[in-house]
C-alpha atoms as a PDB file:
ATOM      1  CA  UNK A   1      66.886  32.574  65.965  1.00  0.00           C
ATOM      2  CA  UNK A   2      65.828  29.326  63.960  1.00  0.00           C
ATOM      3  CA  UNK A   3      64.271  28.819  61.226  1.00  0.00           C
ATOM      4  CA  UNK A   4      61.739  26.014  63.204  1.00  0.00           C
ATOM      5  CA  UNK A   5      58.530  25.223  61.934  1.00  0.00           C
ATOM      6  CA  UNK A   6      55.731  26.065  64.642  1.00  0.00           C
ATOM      7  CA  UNK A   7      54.825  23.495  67.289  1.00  0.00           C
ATOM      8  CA  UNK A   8      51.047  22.338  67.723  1.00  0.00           C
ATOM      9  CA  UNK A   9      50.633  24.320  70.820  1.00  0.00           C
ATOM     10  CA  UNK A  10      51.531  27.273  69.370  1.00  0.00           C
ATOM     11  CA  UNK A  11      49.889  27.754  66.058  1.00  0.00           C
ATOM     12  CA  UNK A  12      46.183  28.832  66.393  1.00  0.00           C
ATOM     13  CA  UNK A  13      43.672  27.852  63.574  1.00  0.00           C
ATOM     14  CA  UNK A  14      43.735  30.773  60.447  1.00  0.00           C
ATOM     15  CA  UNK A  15      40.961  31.877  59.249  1.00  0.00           C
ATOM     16  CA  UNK A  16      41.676  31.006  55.714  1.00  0.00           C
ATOM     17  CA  UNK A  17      44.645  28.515  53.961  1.00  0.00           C
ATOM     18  CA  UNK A  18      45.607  27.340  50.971  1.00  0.00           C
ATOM     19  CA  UNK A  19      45.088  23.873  52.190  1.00  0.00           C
ATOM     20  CA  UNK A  20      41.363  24.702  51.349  1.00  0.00           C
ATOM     21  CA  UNK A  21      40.678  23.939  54.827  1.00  0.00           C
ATOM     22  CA  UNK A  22      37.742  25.348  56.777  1.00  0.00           C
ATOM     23  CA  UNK A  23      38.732  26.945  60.544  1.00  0.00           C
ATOM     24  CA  UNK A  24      35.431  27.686  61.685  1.00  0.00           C
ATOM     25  CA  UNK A  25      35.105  23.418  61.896  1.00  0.00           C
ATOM     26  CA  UNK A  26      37.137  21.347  64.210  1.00  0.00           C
ATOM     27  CA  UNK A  27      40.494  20.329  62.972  1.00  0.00           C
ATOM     28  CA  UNK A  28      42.110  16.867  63.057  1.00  0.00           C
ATOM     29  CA  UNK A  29      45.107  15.831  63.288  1.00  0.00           C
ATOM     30  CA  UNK A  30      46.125  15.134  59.762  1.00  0.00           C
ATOM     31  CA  UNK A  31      44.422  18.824  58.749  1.00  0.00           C
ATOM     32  CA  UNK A  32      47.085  20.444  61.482  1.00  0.00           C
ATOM     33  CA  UNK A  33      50.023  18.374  60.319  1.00  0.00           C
ATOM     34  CA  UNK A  34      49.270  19.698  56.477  1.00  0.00           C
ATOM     35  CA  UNK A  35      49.098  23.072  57.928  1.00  0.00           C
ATOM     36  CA  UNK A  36      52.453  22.820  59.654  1.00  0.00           C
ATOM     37  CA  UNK A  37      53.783  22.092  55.995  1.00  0.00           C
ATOM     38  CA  UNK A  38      52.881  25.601  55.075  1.00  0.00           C
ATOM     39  CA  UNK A  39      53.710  27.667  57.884  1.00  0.00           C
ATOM     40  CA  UNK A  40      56.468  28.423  60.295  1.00  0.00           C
ATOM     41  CA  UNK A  41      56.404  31.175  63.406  1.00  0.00           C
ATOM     42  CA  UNK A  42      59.727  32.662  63.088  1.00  0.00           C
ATOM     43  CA  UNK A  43      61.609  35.129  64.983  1.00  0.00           C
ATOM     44  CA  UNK A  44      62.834  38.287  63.553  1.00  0.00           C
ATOM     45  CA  UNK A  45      66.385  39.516  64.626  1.00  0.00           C
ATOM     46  CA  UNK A  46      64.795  39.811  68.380  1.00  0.00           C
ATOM     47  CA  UNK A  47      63.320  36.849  69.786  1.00  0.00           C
ATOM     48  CA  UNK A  48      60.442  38.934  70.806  1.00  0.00           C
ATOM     49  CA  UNK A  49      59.618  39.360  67.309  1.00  0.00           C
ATOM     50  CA  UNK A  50      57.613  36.330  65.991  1.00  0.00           C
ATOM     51  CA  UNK A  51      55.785  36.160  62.761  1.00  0.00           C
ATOM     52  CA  UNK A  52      54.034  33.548  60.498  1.00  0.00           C
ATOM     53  CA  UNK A  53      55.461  33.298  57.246  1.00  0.00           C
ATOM     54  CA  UNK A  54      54.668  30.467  54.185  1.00  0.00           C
ATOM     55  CA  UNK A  55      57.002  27.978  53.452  1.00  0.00           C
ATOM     56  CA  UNK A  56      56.604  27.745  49.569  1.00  0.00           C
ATOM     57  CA  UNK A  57      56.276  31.556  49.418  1.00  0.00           C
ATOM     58  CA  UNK A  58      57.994  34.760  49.916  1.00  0.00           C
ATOM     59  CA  UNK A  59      60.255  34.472  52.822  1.00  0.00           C
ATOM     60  CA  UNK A  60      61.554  37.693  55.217  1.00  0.00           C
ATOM     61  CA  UNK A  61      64.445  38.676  54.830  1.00  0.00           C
ATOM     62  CA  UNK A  62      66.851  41.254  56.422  1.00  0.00           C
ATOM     63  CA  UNK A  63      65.256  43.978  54.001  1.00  0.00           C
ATOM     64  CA  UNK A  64      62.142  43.665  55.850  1.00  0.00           C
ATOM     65  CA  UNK A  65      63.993  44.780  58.846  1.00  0.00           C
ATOM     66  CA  UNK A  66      66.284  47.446  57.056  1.00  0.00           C
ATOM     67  CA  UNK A  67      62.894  49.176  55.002  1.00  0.00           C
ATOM     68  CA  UNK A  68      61.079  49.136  58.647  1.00  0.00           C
ATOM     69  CA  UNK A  69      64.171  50.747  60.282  1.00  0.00           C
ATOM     70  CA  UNK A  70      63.995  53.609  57.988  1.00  0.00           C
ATOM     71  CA  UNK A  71      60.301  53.998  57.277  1.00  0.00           C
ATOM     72  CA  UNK A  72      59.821  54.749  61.199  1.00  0.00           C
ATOM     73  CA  UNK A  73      61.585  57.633  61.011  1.00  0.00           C
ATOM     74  CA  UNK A  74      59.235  59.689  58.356  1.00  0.00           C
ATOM     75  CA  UNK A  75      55.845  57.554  58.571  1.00  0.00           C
ATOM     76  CA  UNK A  76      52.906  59.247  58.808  1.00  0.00           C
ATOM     77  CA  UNK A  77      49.060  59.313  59.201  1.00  0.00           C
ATOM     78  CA  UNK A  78      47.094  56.702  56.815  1.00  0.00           C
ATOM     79  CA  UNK A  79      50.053  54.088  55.471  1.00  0.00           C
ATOM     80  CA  UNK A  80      50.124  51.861  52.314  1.00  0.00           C
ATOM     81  CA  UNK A  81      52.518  49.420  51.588  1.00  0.00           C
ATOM     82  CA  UNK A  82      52.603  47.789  48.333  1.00  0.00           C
ATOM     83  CA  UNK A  83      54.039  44.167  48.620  1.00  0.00           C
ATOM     84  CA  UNK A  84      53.167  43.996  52.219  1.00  0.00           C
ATOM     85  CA  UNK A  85      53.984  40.050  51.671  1.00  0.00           C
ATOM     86  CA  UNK A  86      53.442  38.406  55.532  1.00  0.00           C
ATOM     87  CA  UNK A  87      52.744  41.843  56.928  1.00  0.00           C
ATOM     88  CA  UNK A  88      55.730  42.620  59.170  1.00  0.00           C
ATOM     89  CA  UNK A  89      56.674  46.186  57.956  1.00  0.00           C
ATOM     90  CA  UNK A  90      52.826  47.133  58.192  1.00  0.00           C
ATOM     91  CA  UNK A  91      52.261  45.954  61.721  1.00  0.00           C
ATOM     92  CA  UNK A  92      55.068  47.276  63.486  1.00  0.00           C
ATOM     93  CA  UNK A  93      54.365  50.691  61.975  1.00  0.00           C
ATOM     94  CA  UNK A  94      51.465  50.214  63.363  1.00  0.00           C
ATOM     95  CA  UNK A  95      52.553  50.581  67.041  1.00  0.00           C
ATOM     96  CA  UNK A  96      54.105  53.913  66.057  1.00  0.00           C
ATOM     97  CA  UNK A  97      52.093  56.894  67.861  1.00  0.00           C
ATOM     98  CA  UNK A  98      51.889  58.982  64.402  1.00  0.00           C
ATOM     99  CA  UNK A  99      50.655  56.427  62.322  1.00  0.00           C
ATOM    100  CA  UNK A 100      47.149  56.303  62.415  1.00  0.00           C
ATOM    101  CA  UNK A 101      46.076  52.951  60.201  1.00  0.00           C
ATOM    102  CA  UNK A 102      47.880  50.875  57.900  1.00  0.00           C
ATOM    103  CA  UNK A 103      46.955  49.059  54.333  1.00  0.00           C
ATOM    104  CA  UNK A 104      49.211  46.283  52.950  1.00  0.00           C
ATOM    105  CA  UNK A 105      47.991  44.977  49.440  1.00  0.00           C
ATOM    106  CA  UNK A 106      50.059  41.829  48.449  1.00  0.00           C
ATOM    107  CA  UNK A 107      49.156  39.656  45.272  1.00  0.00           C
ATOM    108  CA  UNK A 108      50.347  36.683  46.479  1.00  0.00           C
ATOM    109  CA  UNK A 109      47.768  34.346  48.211  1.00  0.00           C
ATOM    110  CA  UNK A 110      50.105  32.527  50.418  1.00  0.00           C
ATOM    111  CA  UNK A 111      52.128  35.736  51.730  1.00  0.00           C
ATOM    112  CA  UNK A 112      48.649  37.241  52.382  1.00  0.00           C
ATOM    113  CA  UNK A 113      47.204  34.372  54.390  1.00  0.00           C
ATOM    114  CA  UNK A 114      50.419  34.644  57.040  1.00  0.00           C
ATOM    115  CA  UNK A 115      49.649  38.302  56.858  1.00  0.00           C
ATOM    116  CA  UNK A 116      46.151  38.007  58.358  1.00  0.00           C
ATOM    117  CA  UNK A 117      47.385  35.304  61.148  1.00  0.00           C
ATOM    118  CA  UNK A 118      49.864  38.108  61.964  1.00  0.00           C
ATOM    119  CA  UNK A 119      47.248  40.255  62.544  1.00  0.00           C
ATOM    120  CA  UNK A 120      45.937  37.667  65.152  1.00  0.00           C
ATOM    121  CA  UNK A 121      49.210  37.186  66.969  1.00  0.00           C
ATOM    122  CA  UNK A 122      49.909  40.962  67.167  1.00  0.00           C
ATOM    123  CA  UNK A 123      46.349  41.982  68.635  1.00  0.00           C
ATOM    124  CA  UNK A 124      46.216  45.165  65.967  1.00  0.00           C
ATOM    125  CA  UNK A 125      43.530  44.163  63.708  1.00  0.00           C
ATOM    126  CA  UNK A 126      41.532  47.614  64.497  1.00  0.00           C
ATOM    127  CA  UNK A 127      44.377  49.245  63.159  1.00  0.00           C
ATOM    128  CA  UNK A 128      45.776  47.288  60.614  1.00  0.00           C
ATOM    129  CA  UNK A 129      44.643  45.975  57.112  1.00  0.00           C
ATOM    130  CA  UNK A 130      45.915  43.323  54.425  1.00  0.00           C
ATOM    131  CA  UNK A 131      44.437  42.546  50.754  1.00  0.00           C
ATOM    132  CA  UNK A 132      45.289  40.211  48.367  1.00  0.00           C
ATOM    133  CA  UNK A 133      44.893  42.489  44.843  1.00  0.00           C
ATOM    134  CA  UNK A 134      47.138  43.656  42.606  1.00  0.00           C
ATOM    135  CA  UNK A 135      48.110  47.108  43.463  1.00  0.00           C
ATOM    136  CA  UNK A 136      47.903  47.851  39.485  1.00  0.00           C
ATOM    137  CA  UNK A 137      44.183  47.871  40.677  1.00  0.00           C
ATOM    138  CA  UNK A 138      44.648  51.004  42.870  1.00  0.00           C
ATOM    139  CA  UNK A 139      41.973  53.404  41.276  1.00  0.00           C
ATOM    140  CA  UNK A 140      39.292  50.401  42.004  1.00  0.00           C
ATOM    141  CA  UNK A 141      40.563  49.197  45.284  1.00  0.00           C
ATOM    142  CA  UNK A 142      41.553  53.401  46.313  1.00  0.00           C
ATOM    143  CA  UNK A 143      40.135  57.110  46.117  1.00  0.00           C
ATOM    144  CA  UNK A 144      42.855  59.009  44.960  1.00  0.00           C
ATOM    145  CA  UNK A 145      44.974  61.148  47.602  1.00  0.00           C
ATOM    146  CA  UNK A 146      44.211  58.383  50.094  1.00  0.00           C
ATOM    147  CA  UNK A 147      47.600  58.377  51.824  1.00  0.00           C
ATOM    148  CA  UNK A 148      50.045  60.244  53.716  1.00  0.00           C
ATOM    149  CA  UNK A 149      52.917  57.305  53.305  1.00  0.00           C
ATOM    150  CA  UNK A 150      53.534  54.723  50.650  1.00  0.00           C
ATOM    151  CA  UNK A 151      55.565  52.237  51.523  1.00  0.00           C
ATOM    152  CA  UNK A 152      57.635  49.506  49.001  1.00  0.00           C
ATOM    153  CA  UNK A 153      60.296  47.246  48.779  1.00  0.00           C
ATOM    154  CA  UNK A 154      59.519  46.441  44.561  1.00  0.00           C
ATOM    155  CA  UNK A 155      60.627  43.535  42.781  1.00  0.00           C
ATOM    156  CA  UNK A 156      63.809  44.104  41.903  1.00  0.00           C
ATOM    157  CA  UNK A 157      64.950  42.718  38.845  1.00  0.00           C
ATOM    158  CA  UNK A 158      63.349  43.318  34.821  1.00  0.00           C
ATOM    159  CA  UNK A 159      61.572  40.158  34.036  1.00  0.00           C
ATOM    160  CA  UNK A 160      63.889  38.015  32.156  1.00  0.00           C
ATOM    161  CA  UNK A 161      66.879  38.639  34.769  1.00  0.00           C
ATOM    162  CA  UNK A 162      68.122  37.780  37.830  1.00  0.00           C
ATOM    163  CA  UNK A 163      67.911  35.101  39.798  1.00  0.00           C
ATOM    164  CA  UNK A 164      64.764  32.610  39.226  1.00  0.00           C
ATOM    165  CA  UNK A 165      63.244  31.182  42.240  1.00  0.00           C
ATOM    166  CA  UNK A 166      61.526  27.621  41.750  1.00  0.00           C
ATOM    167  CA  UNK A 167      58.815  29.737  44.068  1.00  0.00           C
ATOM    168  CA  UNK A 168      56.386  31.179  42.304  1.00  0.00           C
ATOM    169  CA  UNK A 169      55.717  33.564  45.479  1.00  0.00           C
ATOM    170  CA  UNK A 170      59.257  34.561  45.979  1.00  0.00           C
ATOM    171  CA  UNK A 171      59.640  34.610  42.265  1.00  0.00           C
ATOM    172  CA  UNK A 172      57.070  37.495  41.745  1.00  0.00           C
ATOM    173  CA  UNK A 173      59.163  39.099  44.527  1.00  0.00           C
ATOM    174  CA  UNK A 174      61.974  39.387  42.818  1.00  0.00           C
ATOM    175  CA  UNK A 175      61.087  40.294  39.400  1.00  0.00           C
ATOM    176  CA  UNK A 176      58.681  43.317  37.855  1.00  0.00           C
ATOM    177  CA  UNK A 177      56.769  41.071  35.552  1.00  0.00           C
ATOM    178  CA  UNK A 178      53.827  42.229  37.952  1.00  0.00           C
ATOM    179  CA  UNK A 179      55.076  45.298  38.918  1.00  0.00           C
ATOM    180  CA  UNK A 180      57.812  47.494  37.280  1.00  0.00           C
ATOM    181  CA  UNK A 181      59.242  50.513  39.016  1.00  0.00           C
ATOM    182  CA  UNK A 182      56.838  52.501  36.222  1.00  0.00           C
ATOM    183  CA  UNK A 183      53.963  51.563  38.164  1.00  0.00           C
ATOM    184  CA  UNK A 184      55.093  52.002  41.569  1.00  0.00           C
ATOM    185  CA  UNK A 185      55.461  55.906  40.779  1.00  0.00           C
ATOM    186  CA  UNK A 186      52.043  55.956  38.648  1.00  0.00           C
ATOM    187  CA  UNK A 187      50.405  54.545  41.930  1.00  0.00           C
ATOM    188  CA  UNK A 188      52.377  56.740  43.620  1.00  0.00           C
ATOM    189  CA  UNK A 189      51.199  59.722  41.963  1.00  0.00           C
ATOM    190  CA  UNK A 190      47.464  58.959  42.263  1.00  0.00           C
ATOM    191  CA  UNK A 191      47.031  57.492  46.357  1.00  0.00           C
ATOM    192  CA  UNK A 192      49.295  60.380  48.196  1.00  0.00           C
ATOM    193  CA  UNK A 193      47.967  63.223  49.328  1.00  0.00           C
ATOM    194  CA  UNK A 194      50.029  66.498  48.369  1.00  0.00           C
ATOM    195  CA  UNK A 195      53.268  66.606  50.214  1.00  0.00           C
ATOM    196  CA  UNK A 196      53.157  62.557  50.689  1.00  0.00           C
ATOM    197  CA  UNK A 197      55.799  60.753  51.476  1.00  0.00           C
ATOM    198  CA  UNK A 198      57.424  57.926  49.277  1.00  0.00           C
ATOM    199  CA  UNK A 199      59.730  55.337  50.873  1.00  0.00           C
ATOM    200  CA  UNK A 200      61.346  52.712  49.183  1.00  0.00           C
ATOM    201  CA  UNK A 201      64.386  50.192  49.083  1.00  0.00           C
ATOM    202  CA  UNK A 202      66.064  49.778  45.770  1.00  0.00           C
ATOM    203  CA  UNK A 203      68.915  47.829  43.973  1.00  0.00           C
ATOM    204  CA  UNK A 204      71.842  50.568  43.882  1.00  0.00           C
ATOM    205  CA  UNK A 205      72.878  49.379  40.638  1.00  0.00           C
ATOM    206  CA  UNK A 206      68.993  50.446  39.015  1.00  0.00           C
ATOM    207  CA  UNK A 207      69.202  53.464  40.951  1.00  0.00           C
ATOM    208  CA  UNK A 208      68.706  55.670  37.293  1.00  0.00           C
ATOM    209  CA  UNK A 209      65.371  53.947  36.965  1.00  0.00           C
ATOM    210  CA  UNK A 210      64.415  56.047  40.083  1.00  0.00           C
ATOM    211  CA  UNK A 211      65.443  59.009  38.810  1.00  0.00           C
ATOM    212  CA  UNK A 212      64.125  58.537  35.497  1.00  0.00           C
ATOM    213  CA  UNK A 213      60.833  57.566  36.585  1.00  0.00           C
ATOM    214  CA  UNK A 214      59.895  60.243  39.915  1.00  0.00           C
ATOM    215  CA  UNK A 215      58.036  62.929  38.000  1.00  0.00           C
ATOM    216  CA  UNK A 216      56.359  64.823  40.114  1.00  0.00           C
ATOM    217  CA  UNK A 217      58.593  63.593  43.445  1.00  0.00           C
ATOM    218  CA  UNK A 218      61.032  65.699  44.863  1.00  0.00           C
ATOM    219  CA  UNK A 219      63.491  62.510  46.401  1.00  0.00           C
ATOM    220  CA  UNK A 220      64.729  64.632  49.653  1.00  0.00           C
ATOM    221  CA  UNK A 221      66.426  61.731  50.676  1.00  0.00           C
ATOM    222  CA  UNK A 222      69.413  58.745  50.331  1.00  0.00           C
ATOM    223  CA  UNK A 223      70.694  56.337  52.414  1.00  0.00           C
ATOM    224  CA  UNK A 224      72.954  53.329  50.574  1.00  0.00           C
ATOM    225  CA  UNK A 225      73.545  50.068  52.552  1.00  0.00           C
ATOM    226  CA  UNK A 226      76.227  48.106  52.380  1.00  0.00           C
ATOM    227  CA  UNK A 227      76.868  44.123  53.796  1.00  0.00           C
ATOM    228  CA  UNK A 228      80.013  45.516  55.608  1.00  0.00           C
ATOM    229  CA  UNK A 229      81.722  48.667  55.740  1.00  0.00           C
ATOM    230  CA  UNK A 230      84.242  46.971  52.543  1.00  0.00           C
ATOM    231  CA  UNK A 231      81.560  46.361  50.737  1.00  0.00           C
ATOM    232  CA  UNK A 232      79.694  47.922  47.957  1.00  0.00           C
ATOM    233  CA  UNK A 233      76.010  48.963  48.241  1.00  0.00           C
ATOM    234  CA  UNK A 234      73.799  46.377  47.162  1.00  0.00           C
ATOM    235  CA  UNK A 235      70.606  48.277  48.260  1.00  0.00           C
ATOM    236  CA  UNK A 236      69.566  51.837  48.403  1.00  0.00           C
ATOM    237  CA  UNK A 237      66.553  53.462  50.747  1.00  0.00           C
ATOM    238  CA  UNK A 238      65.020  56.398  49.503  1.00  0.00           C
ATOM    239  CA  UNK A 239      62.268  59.056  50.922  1.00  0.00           C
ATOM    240  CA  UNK A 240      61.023  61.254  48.316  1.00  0.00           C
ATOM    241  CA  UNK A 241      57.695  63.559  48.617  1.00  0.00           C
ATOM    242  CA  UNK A 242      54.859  64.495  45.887  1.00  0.00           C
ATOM    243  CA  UNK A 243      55.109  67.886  44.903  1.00  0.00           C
ATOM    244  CA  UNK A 244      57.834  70.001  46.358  1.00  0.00           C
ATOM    245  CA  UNK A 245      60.837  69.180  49.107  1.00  0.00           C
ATOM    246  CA  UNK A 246      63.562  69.731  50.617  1.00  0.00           C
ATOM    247  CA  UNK A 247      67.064  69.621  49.243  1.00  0.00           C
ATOM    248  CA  UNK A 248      68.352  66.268  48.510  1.00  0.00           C
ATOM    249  CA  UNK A 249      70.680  64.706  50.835  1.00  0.00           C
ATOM    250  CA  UNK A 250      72.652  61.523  50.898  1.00  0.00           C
ATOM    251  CA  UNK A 251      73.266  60.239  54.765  1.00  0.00           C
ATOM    252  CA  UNK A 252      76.029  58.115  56.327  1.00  0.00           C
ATOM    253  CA  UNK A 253      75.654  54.731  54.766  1.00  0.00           C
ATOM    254  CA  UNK A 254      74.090  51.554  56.757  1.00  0.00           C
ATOM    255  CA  UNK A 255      76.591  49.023  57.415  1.00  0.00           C
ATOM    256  CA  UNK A 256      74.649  45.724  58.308  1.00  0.00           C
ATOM    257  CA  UNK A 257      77.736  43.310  59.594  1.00  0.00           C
ATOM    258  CA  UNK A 258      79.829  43.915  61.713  1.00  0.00           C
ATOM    259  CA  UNK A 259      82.891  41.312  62.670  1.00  0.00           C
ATOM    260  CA  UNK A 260      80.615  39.108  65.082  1.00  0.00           C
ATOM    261  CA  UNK A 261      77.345  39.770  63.425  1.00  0.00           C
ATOM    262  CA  UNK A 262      74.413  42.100  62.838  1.00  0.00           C
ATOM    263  CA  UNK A 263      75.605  45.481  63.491  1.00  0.00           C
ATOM    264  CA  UNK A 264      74.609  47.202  66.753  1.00  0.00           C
ATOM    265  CA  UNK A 265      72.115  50.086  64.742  1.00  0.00           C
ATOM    266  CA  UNK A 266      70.806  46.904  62.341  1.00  0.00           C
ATOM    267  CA  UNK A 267      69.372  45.015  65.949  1.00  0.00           C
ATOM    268  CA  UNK A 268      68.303  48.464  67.636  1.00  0.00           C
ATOM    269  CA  UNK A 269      65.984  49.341  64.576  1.00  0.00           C
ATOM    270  CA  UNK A 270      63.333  47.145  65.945  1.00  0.00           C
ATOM    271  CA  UNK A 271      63.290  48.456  69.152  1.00  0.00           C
ATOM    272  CA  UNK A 272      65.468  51.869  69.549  1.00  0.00           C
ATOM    273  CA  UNK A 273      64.236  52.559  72.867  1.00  0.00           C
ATOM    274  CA  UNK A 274      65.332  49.836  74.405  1.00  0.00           C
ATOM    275  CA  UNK A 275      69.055  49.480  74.729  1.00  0.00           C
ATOM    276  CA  UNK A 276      71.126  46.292  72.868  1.00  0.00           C
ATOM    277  CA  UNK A 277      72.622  43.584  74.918  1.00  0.00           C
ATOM    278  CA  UNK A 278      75.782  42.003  74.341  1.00  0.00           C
ATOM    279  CA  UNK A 279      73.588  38.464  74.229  1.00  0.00           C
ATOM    280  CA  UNK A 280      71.275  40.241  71.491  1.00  0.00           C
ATOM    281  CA  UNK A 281      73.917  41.783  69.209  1.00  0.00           C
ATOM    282  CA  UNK A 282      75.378  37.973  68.844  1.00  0.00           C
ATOM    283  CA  UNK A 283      72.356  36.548  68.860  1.00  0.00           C
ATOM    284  CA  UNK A 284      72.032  33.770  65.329  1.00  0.00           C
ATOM    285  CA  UNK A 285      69.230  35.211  63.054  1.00  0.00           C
ATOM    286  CA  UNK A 286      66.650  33.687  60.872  1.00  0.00           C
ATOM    287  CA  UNK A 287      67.673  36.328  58.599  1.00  0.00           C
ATOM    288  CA  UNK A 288      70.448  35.375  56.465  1.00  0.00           C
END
């Protein structure tokens, strides 16, 4: 799957850009052309899988697909997801029988504009919502206990370290200068209902901060993920519920490579009913 940018025939006017451009008016051709600059239709481990996504903002990546993977198994009733960036996560929940409506809040503009065409392309917008606030916001934008899931893959690094992106979208991504672990648990504690779940993907190395800062969670769950089965863990998933749970238990790890490629459980997580082909296992992702 390439990373191509979207051809005119298949990129329908948005109802809102950065460009400052107004869809409700005919569009030239210079005014499409600029918006080609900003978007590309992508394809997400299947081909059948297509989303919008900015070009100067926060782009998928394979933890998209790894958080979805293990968020299907325990969502729930009325979802949140906090840093629902261009929507993906959100709107294939959304096809899941026990999830009744989803809510993705995402500060960034640009991430939240592809979000909206996504809604377009996927024909679910009775079911699914985006915002662009910042989720520090919640007791404005939310009545508290308004959730049955919460949903979050958090910026990973304390401002100050990691790796800077020129981006200014992916760069809010990857560090907590907007939001720190600390506030992902406070908004946490406030939006789910009693017995709510939590599920999040984490760097394994800050995997103390978790601990240190789920008062009033009881984390029932652990899954680390390595690159390949040599590997370290880079990334954790967790599922932890408000108030009491069960006993914590740490599950067979997720290896994502295998020799020739994404592993076979990595490519079935989009679709698990639907068996993997030799031609999708080895098929090239836009994922890298």
């Amino acid at each position: 799957m390439r990373h191509g940018r979207a051809g005119l025939s298949t990129l329908a006017p948005l109802e809102s850009c950065s460009s400052g451009i107004n869809y409700s008016d005919p569009i030239s051709t210079s005014e499409w052309k600029k918006l080609l600059t900003e978007f590309t239709l992508d394809s997400i481990i299947r081909p059948e899988f297509t989303f919008y996504q900015p070009v100067n903002g926060y782009r998928i990546n394979i933890d998209t697909v790894i958080l979805y993977g293990f968020a299907i198994q325990q969502a729930r009733g009325n979802v949140l997801e906090i840093g629902s960036a261009s929507g993906v996560t959100g709107i294939l929940l959304s096809k899941h029988h026990k999830v009744t409506g989803v809510t993705g809040v995402e500060i960034e503009r640009s991430s939240y504009e592809a979000s909206l065409k996504n809604l377009e392309l996927h024909a679910c917008e009775k079911k699914v919502t985006f915002i662009n606030r910042d989720i520090n916001a919640y007791k404005q934008l939310f009545k508290p206990q308004s959730f049955h899931t919460l949903i979050t893959n958090p910026p990973f690094y304390r401002q100050g370290t990691g790796k800077r992106s020129k981006k200014r979208g992916t760069d809010t991504a990857r560090s907590d200068g907007y939001l720190t672990i600390e506030d992902v648990f406070k908004a946490a504690r406030y939006l789910l209902k009693p017995d709510g779940c939590l599920i999040m993907l984490f760097l394994t190395c800050r995997i103390n901060d978790v601990f240190l800062n789920a008062r009033g969670f009881h984390i029932e769950e652990i899954r680390f993920v390595h690159r390949t089965a040599l590997k370290p863990s880079d990334v954790f998933l967790m599922l932890a519920r408000k108030g009491r749970g069960k006993q914590l238990r740490v599950i067979p790890p997720l290896i994502v490579h295998e020799t020739n490629g994404y592993s076979k459980e990595m490519i079935s997580m989009l679709n698990p009913k639907k068996k993997v082909t030799d031609a999708e296992f080895y098929h090239n992702s836009v994922i890298p």
